[in-house]
N, C-alpha and C. Protein backbone atom coordinates (compact mmCIF):
# COMPACT_ATOMS: atom_id res chain seq x y z
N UNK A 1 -242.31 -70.69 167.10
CA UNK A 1 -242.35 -71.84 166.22
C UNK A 1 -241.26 -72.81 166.68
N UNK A 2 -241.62 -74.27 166.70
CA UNK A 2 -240.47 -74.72 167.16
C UNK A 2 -240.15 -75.54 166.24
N UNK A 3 -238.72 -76.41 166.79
CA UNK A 3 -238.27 -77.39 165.82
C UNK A 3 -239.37 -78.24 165.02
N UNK A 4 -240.10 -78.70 165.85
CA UNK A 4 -241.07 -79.67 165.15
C UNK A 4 -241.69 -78.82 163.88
N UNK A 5 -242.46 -78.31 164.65
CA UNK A 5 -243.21 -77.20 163.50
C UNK A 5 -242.11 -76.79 162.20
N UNK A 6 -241.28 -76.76 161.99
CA UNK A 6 -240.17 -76.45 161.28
C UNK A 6 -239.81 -77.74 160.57
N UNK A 7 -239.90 -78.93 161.40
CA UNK A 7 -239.75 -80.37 160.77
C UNK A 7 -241.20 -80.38 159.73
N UNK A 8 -241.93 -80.24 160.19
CA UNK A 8 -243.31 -80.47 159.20
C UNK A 8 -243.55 -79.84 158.64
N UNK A 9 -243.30 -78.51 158.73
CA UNK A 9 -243.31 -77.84 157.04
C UNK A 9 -242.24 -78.08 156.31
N UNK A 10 -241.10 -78.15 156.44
CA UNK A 10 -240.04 -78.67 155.71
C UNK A 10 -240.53 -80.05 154.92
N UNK A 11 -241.17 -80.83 155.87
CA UNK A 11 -241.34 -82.33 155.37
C UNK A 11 -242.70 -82.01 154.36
N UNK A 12 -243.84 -81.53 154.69
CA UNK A 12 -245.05 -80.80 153.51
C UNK A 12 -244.26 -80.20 152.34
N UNK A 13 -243.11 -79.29 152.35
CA UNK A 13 -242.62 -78.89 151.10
C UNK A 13 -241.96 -79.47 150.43
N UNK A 14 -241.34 -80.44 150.91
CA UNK A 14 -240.52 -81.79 150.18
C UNK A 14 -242.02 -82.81 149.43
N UNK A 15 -242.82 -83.16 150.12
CA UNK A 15 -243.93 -83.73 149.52
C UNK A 15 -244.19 -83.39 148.48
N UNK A 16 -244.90 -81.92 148.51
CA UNK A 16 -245.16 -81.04 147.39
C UNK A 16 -244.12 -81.18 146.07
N UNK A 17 -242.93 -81.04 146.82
CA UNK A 17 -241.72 -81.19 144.64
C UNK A 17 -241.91 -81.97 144.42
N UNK A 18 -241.90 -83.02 145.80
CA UNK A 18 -242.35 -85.08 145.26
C UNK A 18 -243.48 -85.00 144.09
N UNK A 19 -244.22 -84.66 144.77
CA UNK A 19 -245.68 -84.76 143.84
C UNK A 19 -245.44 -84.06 142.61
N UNK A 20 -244.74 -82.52 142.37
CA UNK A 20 -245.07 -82.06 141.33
C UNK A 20 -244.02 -82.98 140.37
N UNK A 21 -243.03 -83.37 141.03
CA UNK A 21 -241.90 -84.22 139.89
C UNK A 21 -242.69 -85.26 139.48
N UNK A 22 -243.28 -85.73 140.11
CA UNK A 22 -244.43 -87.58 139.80
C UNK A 22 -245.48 -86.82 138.49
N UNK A 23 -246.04 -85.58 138.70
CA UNK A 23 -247.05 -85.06 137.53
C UNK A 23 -246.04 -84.66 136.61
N UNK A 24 -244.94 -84.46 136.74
CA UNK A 24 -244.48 -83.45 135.71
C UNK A 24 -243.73 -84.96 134.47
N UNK A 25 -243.68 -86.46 135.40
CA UNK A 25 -243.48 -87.45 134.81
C UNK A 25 -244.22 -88.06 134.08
N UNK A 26 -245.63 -88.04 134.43
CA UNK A 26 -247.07 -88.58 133.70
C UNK A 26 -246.61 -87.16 132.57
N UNK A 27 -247.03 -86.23 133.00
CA UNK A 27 -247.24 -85.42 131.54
C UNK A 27 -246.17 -85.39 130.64
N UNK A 28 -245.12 -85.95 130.88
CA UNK A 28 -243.89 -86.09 129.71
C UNK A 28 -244.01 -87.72 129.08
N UNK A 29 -244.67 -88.58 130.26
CA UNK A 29 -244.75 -89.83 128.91
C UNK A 29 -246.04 -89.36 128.21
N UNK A 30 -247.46 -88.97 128.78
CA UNK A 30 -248.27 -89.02 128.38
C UNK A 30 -247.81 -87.80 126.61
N UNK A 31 -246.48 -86.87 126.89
CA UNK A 31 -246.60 -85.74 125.71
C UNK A 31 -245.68 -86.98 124.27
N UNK A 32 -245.06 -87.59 125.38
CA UNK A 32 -244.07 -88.63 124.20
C UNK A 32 -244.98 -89.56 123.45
N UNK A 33 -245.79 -90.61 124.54
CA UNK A 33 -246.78 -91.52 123.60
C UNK A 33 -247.40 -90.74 121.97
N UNK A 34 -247.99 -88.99 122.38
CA UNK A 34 -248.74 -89.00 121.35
C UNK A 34 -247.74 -88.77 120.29
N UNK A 35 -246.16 -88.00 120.40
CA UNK A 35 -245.43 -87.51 119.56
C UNK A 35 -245.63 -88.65 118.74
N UNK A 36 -245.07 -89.91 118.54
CA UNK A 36 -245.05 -91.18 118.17
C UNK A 36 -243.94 -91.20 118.17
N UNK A 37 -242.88 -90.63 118.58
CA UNK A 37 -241.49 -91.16 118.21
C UNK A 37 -241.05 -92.46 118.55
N UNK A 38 -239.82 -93.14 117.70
CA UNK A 38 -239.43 -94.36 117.13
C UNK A 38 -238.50 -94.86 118.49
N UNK A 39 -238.43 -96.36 118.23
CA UNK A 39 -238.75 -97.04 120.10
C UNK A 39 -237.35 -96.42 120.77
N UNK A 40 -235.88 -96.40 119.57
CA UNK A 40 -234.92 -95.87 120.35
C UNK A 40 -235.12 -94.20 121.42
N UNK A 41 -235.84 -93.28 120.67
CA UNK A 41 -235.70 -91.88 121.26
C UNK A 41 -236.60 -92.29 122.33
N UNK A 42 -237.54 -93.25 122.27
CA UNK A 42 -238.55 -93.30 123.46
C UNK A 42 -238.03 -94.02 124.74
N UNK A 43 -237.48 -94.88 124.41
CA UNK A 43 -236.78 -95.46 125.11
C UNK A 43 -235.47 -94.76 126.39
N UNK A 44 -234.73 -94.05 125.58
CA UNK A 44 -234.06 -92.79 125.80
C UNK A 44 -234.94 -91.74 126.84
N UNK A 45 -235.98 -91.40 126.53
CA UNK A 45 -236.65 -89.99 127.19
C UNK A 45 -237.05 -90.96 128.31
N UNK A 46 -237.25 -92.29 127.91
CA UNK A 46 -238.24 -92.97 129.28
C UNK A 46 -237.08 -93.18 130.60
N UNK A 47 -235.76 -93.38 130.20
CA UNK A 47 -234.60 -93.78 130.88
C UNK A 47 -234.61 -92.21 131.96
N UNK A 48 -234.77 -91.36 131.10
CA UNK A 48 -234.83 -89.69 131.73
C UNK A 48 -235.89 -89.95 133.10
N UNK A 49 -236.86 -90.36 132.32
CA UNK A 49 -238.02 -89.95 133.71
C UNK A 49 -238.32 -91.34 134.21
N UNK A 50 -237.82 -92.32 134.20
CA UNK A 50 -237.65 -92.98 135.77
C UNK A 50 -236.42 -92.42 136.60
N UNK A 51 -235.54 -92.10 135.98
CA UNK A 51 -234.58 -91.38 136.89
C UNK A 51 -235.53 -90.14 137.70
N UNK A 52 -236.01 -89.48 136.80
CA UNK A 52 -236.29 -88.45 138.01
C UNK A 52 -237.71 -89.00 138.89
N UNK A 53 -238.88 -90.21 138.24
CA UNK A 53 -239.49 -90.31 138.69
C UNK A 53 -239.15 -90.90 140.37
N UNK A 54 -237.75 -91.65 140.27
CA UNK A 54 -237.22 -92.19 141.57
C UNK A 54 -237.07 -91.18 142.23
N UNK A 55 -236.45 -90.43 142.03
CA UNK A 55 -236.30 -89.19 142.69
C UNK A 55 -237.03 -88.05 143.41
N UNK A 56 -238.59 -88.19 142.43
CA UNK A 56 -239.56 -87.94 142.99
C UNK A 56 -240.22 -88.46 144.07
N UNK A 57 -240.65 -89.69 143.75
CA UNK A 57 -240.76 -90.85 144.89
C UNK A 57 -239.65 -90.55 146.15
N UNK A 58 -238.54 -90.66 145.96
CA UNK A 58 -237.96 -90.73 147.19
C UNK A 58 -238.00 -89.29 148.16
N UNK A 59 -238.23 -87.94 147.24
CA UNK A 59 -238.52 -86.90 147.96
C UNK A 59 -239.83 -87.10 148.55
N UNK A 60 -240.73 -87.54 148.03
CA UNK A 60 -242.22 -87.53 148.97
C UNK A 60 -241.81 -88.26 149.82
N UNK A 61 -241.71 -89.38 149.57
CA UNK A 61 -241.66 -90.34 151.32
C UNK A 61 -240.62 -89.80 152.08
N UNK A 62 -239.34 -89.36 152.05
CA UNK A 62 -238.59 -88.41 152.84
C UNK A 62 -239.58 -87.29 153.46
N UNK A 63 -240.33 -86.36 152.56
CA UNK A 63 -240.85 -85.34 153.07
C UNK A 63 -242.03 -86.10 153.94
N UNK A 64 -242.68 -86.67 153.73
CA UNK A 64 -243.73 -87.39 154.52
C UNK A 64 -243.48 -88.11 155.83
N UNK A 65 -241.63 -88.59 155.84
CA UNK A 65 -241.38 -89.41 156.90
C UNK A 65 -241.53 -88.32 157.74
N UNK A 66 -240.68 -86.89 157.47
CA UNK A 66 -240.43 -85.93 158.21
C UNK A 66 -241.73 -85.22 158.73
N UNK A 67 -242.92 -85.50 158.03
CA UNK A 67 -244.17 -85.09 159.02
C UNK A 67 -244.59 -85.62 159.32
N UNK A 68 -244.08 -87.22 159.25
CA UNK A 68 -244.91 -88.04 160.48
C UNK A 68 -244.13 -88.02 161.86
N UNK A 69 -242.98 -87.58 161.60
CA UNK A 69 -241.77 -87.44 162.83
C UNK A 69 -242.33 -86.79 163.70
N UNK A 70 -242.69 -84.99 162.55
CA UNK A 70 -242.53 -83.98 163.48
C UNK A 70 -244.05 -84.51 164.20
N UNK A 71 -244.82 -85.08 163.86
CA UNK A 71 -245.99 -84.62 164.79
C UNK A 71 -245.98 -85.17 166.10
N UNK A 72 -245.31 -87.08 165.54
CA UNK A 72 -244.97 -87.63 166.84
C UNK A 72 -244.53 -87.00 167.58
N UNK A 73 -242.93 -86.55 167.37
CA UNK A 73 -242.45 -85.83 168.22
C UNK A 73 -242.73 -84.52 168.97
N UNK A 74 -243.55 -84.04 168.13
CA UNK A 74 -243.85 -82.38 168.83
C UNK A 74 -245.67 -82.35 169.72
N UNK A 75 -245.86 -83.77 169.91
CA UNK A 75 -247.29 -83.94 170.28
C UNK A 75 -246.78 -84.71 171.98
């Protein structure tokens, strides 16, 4: 197995938390909208998950840069 190969699964498993952090963000506004809570607590939980939704985002395209690297590079 070489470096590359090692770059692109590394970069596929970074994708993967990307993605599950981006679903795990839809299903926490989508669980808040129905609670109905009042605009301050919503406001509050929403401040929560753009933080992590950035965070999500920035792990996928990191993990994604890293398998577009490895293929260039290992092809």
């Amino acid at each position: 197995m070489s470096v590359f190969d090692i770059l692109i699964w590394v970069g596929a498993a970074l994708t993967v938390a990307g993605l599950a952090g981006i679903l795990w963000c839809i299903w926490t506004v989508a669980r808040s909208r129905r609670q109905g809570l009042d605009e301050a607590a919503f406001r509050a939980r929403m401040q929560r998950v753009v933080a992590v939704n950035m965070g999500a985002l920035a792990a996928s395209v990191l993990g994604l840069m890293a398998v577009v690297i490895g293929i260039m590079l290992g092809n």
